[in-house]
PDB file of N, CA and C in Angstrom:
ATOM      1  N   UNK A   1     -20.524 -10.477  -8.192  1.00  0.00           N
ATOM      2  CA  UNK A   1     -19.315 -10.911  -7.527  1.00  0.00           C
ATOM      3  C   UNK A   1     -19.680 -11.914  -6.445  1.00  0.00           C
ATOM      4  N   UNK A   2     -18.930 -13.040  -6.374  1.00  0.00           N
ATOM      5  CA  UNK A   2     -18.996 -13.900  -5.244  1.00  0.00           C
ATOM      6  C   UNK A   2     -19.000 -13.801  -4.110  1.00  0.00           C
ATOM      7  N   UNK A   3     -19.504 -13.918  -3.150  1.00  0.00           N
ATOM      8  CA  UNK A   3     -19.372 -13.436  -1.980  1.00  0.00           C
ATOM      9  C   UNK A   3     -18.535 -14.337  -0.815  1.00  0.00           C
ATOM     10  N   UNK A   4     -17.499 -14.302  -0.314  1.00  0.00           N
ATOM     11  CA  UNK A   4     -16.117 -15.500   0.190  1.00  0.00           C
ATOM     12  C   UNK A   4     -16.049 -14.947   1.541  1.00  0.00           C
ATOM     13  N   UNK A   5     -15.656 -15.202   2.259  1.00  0.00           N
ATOM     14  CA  UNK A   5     -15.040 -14.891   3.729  1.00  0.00           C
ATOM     15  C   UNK A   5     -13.407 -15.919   4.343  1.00  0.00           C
ATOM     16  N   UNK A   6     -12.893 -14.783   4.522  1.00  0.00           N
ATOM     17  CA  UNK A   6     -11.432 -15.137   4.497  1.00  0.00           C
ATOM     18  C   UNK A   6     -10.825 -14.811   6.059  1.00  0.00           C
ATOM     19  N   UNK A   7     -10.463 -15.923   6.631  1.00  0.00           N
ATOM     20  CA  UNK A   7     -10.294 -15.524   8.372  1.00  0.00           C
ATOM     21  C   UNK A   7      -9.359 -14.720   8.204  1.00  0.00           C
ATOM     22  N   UNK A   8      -9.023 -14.402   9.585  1.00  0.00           N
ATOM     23  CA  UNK A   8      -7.656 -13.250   9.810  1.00  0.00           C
ATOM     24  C   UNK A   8      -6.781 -13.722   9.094  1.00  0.00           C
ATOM     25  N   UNK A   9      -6.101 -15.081   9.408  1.00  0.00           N
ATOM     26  CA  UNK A   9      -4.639 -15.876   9.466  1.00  0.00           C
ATOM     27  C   UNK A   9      -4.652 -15.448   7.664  1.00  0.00           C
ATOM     28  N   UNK A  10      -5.139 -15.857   6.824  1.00  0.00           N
ATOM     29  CA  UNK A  10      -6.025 -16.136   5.682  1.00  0.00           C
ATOM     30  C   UNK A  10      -5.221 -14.544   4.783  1.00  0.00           C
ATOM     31  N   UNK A  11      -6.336 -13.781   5.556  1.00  0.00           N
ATOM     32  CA  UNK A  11      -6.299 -11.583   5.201  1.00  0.00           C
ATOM     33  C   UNK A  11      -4.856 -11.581   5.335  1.00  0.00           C
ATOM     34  N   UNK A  12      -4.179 -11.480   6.411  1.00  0.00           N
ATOM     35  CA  UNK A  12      -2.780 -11.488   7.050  1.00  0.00           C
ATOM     36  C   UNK A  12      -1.691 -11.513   5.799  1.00  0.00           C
ATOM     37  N   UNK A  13      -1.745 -12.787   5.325  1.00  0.00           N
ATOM     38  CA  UNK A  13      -1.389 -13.462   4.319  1.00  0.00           C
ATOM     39  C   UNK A  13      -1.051 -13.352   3.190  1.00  0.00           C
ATOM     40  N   UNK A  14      -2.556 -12.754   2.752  1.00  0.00           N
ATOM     41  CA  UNK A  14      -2.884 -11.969   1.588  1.00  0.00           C
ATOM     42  C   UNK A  14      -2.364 -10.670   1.441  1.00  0.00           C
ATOM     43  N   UNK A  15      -2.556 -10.245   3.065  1.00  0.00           N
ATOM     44  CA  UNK A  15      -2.178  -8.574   2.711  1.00  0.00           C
ATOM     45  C   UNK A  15      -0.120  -8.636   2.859  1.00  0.00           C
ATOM     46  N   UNK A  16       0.165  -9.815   3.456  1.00  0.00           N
ATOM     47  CA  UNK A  16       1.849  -9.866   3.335  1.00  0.00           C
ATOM     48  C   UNK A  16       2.349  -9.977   1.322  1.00  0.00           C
ATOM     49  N   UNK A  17       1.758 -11.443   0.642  1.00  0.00           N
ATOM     50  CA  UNK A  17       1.710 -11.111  -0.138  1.00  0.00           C
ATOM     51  C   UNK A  17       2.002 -10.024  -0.960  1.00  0.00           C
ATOM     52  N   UNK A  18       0.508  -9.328  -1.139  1.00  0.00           N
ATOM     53  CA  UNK A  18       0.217  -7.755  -1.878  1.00  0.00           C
ATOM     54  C   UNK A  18       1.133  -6.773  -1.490  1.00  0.00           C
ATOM     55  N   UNK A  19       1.508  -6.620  -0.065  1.00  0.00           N
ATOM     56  CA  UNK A  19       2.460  -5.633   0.287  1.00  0.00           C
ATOM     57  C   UNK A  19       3.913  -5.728  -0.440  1.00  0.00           C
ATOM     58  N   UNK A  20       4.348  -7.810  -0.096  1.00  0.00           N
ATOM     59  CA  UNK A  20       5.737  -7.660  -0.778  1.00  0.00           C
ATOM     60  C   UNK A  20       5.612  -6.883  -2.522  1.00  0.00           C
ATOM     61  N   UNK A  21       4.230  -7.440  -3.120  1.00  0.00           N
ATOM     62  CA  UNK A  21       4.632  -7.126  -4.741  1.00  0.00           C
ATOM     63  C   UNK A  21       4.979  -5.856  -4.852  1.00  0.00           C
ATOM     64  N   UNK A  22       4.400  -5.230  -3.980  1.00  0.00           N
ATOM     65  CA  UNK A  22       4.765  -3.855  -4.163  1.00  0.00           C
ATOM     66  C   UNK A  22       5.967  -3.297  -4.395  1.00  0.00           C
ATOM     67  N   UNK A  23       6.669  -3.893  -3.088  1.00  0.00           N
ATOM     68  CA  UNK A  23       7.706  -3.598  -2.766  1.00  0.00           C
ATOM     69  C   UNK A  23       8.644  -4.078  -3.947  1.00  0.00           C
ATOM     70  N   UNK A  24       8.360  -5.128  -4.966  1.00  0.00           N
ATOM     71  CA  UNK A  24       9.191  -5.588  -5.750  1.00  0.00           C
ATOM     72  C   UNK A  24       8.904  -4.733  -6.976  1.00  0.00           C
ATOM     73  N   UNK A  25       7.830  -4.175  -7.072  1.00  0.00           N
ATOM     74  CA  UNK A  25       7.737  -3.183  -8.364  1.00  0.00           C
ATOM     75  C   UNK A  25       8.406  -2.348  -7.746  1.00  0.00           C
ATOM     76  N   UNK A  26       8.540  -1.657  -7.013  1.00  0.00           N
ATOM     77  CA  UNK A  26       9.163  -0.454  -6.254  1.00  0.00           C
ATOM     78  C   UNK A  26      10.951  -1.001  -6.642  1.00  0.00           C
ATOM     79  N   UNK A  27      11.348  -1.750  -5.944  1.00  0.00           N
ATOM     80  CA  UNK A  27      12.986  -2.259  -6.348  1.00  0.00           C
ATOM     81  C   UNK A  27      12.802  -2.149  -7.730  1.00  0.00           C
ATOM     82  N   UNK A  28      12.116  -3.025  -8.923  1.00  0.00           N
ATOM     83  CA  UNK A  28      12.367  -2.791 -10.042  1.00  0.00           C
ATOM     84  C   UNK A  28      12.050  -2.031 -10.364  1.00  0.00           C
ATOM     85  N   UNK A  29      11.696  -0.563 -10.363  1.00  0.00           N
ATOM     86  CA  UNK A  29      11.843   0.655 -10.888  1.00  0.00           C
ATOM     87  C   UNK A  29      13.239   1.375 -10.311  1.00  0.00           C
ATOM     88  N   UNK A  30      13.305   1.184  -9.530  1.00  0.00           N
ATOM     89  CA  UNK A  30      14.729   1.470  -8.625  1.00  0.00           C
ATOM     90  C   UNK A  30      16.068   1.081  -9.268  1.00  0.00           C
ATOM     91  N   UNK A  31      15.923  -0.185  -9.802  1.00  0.00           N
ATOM     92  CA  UNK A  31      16.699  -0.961 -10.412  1.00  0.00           C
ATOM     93  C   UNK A  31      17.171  -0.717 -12.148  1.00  0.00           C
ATOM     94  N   UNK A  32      16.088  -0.460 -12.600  1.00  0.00           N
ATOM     95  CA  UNK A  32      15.223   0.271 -13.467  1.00  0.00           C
ATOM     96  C   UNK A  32      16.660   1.601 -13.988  1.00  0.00           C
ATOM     97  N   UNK A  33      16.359   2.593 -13.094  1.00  0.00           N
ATOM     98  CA  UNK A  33      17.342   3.627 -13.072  1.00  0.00           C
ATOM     99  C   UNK A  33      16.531   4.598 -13.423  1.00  0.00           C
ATOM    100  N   UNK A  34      14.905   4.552 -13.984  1.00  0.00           N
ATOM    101  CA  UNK A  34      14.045   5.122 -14.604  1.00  0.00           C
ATOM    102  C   UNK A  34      13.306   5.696 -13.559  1.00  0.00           C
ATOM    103  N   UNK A  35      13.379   6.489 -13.078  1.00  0.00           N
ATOM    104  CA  UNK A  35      13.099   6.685 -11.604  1.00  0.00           C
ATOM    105  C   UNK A  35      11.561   7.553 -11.973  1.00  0.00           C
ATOM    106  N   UNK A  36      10.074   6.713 -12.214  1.00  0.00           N
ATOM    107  CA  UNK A  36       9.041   6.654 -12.744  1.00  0.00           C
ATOM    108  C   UNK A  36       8.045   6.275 -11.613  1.00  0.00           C
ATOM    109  N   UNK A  37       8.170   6.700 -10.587  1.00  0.00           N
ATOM    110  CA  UNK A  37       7.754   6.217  -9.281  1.00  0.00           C
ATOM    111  C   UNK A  37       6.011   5.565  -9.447  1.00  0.00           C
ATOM    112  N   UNK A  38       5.274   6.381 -10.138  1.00  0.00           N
ATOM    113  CA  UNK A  38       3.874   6.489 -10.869  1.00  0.00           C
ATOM    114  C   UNK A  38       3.837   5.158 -11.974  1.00  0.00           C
ATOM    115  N   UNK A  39       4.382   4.047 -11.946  1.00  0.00           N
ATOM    116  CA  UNK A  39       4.362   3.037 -12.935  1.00  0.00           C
ATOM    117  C   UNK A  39       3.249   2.491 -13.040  1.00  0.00           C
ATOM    118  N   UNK A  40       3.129   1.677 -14.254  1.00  0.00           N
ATOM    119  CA  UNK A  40       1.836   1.131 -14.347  1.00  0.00           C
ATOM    120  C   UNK A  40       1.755   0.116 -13.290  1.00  0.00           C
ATOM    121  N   UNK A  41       2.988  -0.685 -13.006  1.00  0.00           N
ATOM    122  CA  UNK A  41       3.187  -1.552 -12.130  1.00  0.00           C
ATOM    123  C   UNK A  41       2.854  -1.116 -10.544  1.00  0.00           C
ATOM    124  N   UNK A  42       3.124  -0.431 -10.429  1.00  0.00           N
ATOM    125  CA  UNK A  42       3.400  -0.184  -9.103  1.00  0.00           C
ATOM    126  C   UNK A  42       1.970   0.634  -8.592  1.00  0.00           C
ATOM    127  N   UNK A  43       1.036   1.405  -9.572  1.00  0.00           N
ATOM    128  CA  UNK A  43      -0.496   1.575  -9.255  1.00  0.00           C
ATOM    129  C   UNK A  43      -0.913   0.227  -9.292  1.00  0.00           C
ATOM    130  N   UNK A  44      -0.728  -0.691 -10.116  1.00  0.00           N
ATOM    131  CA  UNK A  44      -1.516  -2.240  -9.494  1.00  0.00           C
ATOM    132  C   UNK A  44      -1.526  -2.524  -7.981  1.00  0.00           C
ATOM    133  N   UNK A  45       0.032  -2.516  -7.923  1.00  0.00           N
ATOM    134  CA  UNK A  45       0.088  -3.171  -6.706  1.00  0.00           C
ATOM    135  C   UNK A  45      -0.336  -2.158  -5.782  1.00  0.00           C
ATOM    136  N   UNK A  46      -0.558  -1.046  -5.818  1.00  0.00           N
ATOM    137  CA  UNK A  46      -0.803  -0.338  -4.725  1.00  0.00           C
ATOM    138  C   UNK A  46      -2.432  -0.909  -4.469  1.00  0.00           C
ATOM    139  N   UNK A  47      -3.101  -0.939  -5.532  1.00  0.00           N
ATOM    140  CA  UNK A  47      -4.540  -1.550  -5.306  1.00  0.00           C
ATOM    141  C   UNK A  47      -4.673  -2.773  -4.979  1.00  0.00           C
ATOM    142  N   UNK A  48      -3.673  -3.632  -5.499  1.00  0.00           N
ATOM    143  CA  UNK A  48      -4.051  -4.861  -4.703  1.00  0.00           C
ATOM    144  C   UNK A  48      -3.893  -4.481  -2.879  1.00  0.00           C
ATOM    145  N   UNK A  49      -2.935  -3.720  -3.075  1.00  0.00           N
ATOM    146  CA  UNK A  49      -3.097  -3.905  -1.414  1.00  0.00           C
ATOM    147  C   UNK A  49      -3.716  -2.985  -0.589  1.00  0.00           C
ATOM    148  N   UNK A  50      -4.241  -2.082  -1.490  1.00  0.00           N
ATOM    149  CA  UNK A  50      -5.648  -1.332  -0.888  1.00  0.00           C
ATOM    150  C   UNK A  50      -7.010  -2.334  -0.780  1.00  0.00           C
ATOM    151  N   UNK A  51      -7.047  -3.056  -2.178  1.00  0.00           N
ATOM    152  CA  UNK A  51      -8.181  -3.878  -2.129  1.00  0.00           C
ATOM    153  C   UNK A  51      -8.170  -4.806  -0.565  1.00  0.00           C
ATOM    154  N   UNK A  52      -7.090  -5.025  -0.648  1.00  0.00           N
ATOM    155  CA  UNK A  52      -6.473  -6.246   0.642  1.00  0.00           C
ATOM    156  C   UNK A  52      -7.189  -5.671   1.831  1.00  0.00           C
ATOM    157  N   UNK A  53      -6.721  -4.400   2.146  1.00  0.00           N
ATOM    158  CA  UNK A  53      -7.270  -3.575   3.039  1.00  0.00           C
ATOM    159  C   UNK A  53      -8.686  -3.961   3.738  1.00  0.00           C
ATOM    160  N   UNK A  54      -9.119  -3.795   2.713  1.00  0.00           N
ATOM    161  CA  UNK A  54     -10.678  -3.609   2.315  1.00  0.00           C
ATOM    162  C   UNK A  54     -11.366  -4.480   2.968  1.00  0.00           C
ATOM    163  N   UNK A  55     -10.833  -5.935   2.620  1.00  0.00           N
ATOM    164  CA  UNK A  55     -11.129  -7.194   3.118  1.00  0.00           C
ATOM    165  C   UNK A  55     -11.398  -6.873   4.711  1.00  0.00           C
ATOM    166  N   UNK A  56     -10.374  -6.249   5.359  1.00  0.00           N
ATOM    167  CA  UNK A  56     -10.385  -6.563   6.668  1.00  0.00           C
ATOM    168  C   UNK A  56     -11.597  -5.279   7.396  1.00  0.00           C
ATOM    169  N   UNK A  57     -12.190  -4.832   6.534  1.00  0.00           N
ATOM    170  CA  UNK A  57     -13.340  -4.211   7.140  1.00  0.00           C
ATOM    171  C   UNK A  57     -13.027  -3.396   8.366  1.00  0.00           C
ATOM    172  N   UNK A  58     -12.365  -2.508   7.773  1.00  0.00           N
ATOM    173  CA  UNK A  58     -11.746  -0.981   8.649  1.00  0.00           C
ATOM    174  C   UNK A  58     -12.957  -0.084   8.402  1.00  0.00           C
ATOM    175  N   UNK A  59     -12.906   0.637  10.424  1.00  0.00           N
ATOM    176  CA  UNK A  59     -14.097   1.553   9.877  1.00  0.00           C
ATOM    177  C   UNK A  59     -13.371   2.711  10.033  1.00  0.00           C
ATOM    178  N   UNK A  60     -14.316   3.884  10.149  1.00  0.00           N
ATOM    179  CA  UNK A  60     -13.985   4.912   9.650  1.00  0.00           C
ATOM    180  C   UNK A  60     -12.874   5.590  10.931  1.00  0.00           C
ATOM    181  N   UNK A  61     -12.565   5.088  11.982  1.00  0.00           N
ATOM    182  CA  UNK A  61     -11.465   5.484  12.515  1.00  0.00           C
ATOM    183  C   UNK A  61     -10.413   5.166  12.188  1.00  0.00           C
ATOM    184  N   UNK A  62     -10.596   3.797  11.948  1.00  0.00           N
ATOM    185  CA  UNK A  62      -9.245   3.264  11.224  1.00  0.00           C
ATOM    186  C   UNK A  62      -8.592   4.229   9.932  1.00  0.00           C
ATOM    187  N   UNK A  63      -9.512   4.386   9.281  1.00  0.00           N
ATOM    188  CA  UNK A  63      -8.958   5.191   7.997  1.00  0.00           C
ATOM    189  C   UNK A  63      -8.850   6.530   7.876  1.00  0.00           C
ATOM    190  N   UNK A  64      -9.445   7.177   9.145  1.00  0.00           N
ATOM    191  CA  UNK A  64      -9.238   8.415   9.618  1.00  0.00           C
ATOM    192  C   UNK A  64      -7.232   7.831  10.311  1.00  0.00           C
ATOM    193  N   UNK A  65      -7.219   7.033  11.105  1.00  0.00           N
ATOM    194  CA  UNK A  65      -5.600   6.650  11.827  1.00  0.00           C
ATOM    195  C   UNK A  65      -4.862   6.715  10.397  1.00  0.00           C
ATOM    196  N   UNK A  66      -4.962   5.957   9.101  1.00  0.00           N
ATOM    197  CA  UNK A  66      -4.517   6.254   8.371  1.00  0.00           C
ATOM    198  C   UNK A  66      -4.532   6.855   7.836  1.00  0.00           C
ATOM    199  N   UNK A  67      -5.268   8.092   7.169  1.00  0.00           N
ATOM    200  CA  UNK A  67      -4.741   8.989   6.906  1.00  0.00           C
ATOM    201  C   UNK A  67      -3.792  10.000   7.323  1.00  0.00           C
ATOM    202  N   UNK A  68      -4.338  10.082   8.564  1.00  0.00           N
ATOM    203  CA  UNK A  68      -3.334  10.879   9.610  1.00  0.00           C
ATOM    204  C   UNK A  68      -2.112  10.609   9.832  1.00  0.00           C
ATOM    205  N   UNK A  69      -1.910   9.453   9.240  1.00  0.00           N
ATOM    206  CA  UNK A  69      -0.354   9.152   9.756  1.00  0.00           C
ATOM    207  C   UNK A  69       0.171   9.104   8.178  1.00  0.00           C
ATOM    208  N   UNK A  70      -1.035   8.944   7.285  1.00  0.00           N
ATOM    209  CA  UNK A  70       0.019   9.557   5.891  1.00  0.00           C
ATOM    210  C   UNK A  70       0.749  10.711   5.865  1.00  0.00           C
ATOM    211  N   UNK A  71      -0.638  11.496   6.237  1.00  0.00           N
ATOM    212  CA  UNK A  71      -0.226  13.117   6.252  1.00  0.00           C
ATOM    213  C   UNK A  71       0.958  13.165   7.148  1.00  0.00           C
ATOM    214  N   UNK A  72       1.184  12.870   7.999  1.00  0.00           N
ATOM    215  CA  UNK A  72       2.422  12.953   9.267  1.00  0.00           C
ATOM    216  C   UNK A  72       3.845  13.133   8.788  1.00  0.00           C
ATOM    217  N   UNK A  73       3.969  11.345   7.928  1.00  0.00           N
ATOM    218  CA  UNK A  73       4.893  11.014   6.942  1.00  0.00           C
ATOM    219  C   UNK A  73       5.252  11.827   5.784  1.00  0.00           C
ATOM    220  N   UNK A  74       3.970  12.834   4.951  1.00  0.00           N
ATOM    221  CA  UNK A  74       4.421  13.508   3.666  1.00  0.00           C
ATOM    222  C   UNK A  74       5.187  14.703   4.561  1.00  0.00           C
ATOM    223  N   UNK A  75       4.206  15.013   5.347  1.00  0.00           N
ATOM    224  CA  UNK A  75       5.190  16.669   6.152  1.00  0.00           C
ATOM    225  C   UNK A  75       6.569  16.243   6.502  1.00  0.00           C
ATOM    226  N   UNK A  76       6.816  15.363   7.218  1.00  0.00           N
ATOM    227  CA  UNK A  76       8.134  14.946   7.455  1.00  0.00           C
ATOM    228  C   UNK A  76       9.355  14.442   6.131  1.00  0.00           C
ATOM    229  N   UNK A  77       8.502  13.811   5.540  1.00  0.00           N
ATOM    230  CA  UNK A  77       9.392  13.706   4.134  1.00  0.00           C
ATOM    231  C   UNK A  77       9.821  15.277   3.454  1.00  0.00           C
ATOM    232  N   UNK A  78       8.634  15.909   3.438  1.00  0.00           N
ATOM    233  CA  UNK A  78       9.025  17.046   2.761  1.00  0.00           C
ATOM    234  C   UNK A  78       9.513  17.679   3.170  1.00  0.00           C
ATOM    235  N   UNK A  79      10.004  17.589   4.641  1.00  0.00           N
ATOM    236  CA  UNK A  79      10.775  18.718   5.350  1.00  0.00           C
ATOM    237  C   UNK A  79      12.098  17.880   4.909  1.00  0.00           C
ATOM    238  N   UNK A  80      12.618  16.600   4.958  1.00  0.00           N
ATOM    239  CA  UNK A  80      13.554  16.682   4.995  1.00  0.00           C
ATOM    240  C   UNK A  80      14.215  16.452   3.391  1.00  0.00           C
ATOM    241  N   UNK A  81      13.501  16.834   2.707  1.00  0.00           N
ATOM    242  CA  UNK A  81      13.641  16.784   1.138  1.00  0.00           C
ATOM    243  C   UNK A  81      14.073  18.449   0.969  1.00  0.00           C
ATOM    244  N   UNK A  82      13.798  19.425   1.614  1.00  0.00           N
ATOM    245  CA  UNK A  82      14.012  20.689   1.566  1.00  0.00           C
ATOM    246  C   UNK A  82      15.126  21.078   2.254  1.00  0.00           C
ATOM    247  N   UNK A  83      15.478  20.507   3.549  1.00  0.00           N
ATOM    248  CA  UNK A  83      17.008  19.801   3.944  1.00  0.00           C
ATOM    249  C   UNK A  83      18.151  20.125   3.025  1.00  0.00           C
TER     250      UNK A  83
END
C-alpha cells in the first residue's frame, strides 16, 4: 500500500464526505420501507468512515472517549425503546 499524508483541512473533508454517504444509505433504506438497518450498503459506508477515522491517528484515549459515549447512547436508546 502507498504510503500518502493528508493534512487536517484534507481528513476533515474526507471524513464529511464518508459520514454524509452514510447518512444517504441510511435515508435510502428508510425510504426503502425495508427497514434492513444491517445493509450491504450501509456496512460499506460505515467502514469508509471508520477507515476515515483511522487516518486521523486517534490514540487509545480517543477510542476509549468513543466507545464510552457509544455505550452511553445504546443505554439511553434502549431505555427509551422500552418506554
Amino acid at each position: 500500500m502507498e504510503d500518502f499524508q493528508l493534512d487536517q483541512a484534507e481528513l476533515l473533508a474526507q471524513l464529511a464526505h464518508e459520514a454524509s454517504g452514510l447518512a444517504r444509505a441510511a435515508r435510502k433504506v428508510k425510504k426503502s420501507g425495508e427497514f434492513t438497518p444491517v445493509s450491504k450498503e450501509i456496512l460499506e459506508e460505515t467502514g469508509d468512515v471508520l477507515a476515515c477515522l483511522a487516518l486521523f491517528q486517534m490514540g487509545e484515549e480517543d477510542w476509549v472517549f468513543v466507545k464510552d459515549r457509544t455505550n452511553k447512547r445504546m443505554k439511553r436508546w434502549n431505555e427509551l425503546l422500552k418506554a
